[in-house]
N, C-alpha and C. Protein backbone atom coordinates (compact mmCIF):
# COMPACT_ATOMS: atom_id res chain seq x y z
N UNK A 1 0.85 -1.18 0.00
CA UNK A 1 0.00 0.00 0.00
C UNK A 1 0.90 1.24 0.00
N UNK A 2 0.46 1.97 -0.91
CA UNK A 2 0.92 3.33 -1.01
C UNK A 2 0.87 4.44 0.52
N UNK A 3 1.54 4.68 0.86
CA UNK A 3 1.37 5.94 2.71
C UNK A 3 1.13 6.87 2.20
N UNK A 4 1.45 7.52 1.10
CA UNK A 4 1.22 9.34 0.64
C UNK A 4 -0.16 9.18 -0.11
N UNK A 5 -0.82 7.92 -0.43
CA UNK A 5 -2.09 8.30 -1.34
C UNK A 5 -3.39 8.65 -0.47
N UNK A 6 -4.25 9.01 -0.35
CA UNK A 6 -5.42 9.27 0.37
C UNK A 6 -6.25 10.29 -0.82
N UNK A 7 -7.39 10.18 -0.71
CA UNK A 7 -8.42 10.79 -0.61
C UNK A 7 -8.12 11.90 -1.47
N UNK A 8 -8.85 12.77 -2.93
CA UNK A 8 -8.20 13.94 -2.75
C UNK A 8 -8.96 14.94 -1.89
N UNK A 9 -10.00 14.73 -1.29
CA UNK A 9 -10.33 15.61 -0.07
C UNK A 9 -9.46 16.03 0.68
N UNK A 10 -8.76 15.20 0.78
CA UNK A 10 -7.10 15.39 2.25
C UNK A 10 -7.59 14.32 3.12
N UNK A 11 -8.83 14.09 3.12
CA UNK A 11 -9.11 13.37 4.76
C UNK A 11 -8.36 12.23 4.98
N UNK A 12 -7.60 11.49 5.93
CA UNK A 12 -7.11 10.70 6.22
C UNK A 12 -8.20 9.50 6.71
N UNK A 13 -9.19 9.90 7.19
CA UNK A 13 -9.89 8.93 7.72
C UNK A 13 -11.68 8.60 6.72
N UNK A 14 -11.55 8.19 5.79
CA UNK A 14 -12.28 7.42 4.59
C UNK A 14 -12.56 6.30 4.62
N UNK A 15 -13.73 5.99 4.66
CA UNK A 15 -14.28 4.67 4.82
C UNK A 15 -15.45 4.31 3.95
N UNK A 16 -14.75 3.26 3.17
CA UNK A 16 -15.24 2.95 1.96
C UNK A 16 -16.53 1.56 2.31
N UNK A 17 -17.52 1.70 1.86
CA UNK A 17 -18.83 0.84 1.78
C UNK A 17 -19.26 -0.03 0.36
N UNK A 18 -18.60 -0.95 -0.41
CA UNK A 18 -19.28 -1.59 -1.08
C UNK A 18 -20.69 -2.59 -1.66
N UNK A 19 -21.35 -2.12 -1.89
CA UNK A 19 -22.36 -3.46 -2.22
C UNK A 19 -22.12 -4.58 -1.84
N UNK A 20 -21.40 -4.94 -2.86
CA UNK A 20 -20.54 -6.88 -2.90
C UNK A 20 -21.90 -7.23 -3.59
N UNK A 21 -22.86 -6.99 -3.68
CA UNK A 21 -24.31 -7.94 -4.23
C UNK A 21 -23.85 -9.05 -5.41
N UNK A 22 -24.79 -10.18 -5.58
CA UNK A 22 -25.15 -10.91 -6.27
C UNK A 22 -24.92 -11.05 -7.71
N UNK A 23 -24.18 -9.88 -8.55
CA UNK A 23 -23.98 -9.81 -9.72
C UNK A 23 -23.23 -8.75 -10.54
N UNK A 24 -22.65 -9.05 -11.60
CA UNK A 24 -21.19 -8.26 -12.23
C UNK A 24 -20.92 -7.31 -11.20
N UNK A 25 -22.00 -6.22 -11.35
CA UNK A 25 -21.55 -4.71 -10.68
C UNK A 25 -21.74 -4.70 -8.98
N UNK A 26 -22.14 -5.68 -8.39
CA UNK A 26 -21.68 -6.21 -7.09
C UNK A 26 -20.77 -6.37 -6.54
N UNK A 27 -20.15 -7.52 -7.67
CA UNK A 27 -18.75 -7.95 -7.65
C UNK A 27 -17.67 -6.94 -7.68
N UNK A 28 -18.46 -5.95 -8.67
CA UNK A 28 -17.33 -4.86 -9.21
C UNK A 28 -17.32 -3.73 -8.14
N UNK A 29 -18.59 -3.50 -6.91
CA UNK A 29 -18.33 -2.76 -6.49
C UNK A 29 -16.98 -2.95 -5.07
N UNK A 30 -17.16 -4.27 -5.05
CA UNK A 30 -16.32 -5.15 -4.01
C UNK A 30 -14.78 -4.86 -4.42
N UNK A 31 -14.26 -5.32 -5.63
CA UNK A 31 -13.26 -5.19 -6.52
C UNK A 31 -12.53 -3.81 -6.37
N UNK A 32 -13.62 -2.53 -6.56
CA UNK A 32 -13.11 -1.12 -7.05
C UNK A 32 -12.91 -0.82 -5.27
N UNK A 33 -13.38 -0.95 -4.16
CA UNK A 33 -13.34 -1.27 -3.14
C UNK A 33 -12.11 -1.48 -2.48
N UNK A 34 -12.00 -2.82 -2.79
CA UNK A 34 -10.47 -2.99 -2.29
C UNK A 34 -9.69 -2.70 -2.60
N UNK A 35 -9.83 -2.16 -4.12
CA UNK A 35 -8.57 -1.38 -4.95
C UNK A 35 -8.05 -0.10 -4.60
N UNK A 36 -9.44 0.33 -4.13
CA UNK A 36 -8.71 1.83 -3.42
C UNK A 36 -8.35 1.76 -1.80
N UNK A 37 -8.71 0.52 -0.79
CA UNK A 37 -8.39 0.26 -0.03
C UNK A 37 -6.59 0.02 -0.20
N UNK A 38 -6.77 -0.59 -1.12
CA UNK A 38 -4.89 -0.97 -1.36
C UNK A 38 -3.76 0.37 -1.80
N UNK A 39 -4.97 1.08 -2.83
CA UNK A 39 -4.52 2.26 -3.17
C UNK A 39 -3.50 3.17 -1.90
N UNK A 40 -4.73 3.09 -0.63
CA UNK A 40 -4.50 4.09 0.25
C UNK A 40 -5.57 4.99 0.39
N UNK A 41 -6.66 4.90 -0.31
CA UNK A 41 -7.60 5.92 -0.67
C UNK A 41 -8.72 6.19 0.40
N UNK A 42 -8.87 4.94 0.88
CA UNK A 42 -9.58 4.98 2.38
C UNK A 42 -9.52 3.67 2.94
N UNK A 43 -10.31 3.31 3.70
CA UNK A 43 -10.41 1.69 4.26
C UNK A 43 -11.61 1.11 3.82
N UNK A 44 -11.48 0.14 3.43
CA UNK A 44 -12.42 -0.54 2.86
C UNK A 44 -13.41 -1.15 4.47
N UNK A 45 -14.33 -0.94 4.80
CA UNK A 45 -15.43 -1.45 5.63
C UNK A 45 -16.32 -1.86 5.64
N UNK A 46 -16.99 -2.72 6.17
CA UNK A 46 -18.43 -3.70 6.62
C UNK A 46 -19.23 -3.17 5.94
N UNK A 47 -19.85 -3.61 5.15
CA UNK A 47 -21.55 -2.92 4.81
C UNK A 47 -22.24 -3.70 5.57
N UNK A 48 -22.22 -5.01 5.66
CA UNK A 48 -23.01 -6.07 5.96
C UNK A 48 -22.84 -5.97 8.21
N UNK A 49 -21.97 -5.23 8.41
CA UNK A 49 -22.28 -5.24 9.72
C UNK A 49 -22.81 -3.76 10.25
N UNK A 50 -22.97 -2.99 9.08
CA UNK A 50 -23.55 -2.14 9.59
C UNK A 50 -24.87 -2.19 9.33
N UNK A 51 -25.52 -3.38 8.06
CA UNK A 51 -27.03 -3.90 8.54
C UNK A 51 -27.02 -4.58 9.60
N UNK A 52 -26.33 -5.27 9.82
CA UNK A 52 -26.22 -6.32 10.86
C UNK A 52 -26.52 -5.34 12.43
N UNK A 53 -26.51 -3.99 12.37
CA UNK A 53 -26.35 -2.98 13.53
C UNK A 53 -25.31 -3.53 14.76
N UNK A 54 -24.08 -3.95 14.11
CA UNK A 54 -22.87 -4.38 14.86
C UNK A 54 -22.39 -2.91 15.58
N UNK A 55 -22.06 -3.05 16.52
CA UNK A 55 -22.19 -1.29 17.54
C UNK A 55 -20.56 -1.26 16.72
N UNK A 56 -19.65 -1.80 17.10
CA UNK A 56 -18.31 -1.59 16.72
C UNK A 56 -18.07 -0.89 15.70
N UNK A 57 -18.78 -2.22 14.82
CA UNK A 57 -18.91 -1.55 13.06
C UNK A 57 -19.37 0.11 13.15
N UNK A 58 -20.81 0.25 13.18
CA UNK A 58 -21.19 1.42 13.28
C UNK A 58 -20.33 2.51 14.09
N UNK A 59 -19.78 2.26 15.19
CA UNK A 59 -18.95 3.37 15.81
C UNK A 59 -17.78 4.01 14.72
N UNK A 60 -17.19 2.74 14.20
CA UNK A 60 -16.10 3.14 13.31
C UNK A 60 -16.80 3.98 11.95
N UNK A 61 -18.22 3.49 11.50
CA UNK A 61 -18.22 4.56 9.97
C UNK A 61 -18.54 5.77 10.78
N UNK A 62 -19.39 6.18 11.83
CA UNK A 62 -19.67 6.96 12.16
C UNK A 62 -18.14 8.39 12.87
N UNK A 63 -17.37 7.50 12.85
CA UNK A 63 -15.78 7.90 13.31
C UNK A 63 -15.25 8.44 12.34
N UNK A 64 -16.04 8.20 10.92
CA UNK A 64 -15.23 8.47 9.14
C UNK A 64 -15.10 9.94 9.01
N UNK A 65 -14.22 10.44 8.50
CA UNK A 65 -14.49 11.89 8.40
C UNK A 65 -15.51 11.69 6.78
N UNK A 66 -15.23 11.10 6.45
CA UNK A 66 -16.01 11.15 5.12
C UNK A 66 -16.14 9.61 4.92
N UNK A 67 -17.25 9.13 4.20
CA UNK A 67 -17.79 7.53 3.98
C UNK A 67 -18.59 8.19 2.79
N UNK A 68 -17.72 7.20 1.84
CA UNK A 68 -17.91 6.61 0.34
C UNK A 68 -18.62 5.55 0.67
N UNK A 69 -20.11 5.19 -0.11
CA UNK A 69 -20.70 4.24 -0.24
C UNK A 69 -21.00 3.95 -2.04
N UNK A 70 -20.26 2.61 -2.27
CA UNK A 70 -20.56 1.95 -3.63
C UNK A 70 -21.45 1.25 -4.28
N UNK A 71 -22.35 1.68 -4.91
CA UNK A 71 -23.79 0.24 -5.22
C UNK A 71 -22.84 0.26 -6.76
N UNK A 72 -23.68 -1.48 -6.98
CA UNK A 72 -23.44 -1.83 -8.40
C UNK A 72 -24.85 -1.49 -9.33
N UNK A 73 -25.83 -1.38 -8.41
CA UNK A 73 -27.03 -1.13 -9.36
C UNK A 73 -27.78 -0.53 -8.52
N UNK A 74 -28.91 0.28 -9.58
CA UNK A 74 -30.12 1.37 -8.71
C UNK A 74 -30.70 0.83 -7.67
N UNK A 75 -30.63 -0.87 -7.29
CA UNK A 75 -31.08 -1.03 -6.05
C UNK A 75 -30.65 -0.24 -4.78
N UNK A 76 -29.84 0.13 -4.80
CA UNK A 76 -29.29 1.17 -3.94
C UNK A 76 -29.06 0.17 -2.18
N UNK A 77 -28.74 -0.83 -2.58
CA UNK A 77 -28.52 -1.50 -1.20
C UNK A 77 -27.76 -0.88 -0.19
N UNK A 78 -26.74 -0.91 -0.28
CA UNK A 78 -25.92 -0.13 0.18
C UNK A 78 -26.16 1.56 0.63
N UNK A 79 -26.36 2.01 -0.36
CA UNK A 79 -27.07 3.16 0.41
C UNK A 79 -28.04 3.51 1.22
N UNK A 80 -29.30 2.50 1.05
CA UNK A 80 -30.26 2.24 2.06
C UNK A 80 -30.23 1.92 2.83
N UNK A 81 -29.09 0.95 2.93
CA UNK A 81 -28.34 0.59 4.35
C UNK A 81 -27.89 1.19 4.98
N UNK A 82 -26.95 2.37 4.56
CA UNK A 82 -26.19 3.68 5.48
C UNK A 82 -27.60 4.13 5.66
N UNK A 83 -28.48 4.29 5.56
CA UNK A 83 -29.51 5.76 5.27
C UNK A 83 -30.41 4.92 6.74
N UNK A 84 -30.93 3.95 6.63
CA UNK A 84 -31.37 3.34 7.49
C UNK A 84 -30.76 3.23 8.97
N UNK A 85 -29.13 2.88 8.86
CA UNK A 85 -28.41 2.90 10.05
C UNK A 85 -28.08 4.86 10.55
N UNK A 86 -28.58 5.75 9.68
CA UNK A 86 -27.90 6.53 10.25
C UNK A 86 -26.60 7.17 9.82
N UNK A 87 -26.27 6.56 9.10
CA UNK A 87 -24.70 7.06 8.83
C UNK A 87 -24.91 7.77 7.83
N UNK A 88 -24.20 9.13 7.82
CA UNK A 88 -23.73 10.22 6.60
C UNK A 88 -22.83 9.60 5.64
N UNK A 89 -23.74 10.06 4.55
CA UNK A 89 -22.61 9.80 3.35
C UNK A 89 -21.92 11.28 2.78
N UNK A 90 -20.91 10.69 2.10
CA UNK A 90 -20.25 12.38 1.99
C UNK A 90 -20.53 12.18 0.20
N UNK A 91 -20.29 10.56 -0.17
CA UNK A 91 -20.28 9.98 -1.63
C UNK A 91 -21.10 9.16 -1.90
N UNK A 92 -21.97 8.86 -2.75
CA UNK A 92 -22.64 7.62 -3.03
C UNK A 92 -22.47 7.39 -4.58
N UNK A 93 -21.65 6.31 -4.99
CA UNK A 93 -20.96 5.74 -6.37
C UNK A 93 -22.23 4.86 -7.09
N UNK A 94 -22.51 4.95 -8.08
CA UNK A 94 -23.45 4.15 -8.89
C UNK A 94 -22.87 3.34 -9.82
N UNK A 95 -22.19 2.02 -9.85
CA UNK A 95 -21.30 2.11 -10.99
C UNK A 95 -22.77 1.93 -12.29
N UNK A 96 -23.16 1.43 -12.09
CA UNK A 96 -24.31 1.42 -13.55
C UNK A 96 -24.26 2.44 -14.36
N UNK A 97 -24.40 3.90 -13.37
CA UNK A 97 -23.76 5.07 -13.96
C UNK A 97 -22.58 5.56 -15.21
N UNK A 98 -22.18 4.34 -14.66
CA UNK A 98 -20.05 4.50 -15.04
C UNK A 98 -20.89 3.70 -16.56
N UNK A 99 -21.96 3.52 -17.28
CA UNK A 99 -21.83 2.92 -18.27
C UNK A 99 -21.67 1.28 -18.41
N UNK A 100 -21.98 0.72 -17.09
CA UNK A 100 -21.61 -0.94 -16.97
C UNK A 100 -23.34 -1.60 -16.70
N UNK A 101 -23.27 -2.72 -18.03
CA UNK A 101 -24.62 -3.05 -17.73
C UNK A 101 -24.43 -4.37 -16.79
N UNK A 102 -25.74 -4.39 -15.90
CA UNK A 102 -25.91 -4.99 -15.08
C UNK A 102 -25.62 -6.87 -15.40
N UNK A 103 -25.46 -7.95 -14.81
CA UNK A 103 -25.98 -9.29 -15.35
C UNK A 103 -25.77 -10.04 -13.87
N UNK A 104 -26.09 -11.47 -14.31
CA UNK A 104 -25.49 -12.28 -13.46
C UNK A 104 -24.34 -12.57 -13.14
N UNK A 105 -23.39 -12.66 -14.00
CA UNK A 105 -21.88 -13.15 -14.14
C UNK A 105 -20.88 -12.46 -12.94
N UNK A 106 -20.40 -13.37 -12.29
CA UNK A 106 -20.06 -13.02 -11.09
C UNK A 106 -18.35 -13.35 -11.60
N UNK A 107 -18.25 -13.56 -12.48
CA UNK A 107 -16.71 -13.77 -13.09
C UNK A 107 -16.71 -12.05 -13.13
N UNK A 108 -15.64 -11.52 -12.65
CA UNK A 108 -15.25 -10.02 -13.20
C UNK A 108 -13.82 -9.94 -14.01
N UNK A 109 -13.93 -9.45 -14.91
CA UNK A 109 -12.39 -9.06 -15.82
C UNK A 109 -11.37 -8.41 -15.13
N UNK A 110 -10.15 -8.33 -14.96
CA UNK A 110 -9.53 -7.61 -14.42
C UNK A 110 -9.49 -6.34 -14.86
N UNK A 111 -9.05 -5.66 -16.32
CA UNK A 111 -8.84 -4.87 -16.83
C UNK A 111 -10.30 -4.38 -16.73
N UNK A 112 -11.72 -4.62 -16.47
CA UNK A 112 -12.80 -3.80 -16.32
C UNK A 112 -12.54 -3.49 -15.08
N UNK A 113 -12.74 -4.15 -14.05
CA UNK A 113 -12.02 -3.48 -12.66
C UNK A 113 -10.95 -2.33 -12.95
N UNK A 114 -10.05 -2.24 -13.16
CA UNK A 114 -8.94 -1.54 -13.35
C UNK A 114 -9.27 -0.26 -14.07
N UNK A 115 -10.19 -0.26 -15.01
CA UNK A 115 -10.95 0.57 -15.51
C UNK A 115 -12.28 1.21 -14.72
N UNK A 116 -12.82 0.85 -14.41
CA UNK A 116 -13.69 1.11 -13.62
C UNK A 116 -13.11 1.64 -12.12
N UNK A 117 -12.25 1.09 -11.37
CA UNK A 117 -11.36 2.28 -10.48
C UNK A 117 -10.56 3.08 -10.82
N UNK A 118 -10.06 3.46 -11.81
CA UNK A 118 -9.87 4.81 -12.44
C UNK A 118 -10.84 5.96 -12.71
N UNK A 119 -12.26 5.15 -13.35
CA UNK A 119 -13.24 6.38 -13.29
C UNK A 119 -13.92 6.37 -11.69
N UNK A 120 -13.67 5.95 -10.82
CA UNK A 120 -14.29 5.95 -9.46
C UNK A 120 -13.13 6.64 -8.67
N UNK A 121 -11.56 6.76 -8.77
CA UNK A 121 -10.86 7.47 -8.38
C UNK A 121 -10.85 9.12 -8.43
N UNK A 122 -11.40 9.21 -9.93
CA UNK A 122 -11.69 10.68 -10.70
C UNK A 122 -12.77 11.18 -9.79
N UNK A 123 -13.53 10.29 -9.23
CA UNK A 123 -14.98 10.96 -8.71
C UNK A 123 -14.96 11.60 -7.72
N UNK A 124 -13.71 10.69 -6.70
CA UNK A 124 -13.44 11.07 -5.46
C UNK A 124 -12.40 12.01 -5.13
């Protein structure tokens, strides 16, 4: 992991929320996720324990100076999930947006990942 990359907000403390759901842009939101987790860009964190209303979990997004939340599709899981628990979003990422159509295929390409966190880096 990169130490000088973060955020271009400045914030040091970014906490990133993926989907993960059931299909391509699920997968992909999981993928673009950890990529900027590795980046340095923020920390990649729980979605699923902050439905889960895990106090820990929740203490820490609520600790975020800023929380990026990623859906792969207009279901908006992920965001309904922050919105429900309470937690501020500063970002909410659509990749469907980014031009990626939805499917089942839970195989993801690398080079679409790789592509697809480049235009999700630009956003942030």
């Amino acid at each position: 992991m990169t130490g000088n990359v973060k955020c271009s907000c400045g914030s040091d403390s970014v906490g990133i929320f993926p989907c993960a759901g059931d299909s391509n842009v699920g997968q992909l939101s999981n993928a673009v996720a950890v990529g900027l987790h590795k980046m340095g860009v923020g920390n990649m964190m729980c979605m699923v324990g902050i439905g889960g209303r895990r106090s820990g979990l929740l203490k820490s997004a609520e600790g975020c100076e800023r929380v990026v939340v990623i859906d792969g599709c207009p279901v908006n899981c992920a965001k309904e999930t922050m919105e429900q628990a309470g937690i501020r979003m500063d970002k909410h990422i659509l990749l469907t947006d980014l031009g990626i159509q939805k499917n089942k295929n839970l195989d993801i390409n690398p080079s679409e990942v790789k592509d697809i966190l480049s235009k999700v880096r630009a956003i942030l």
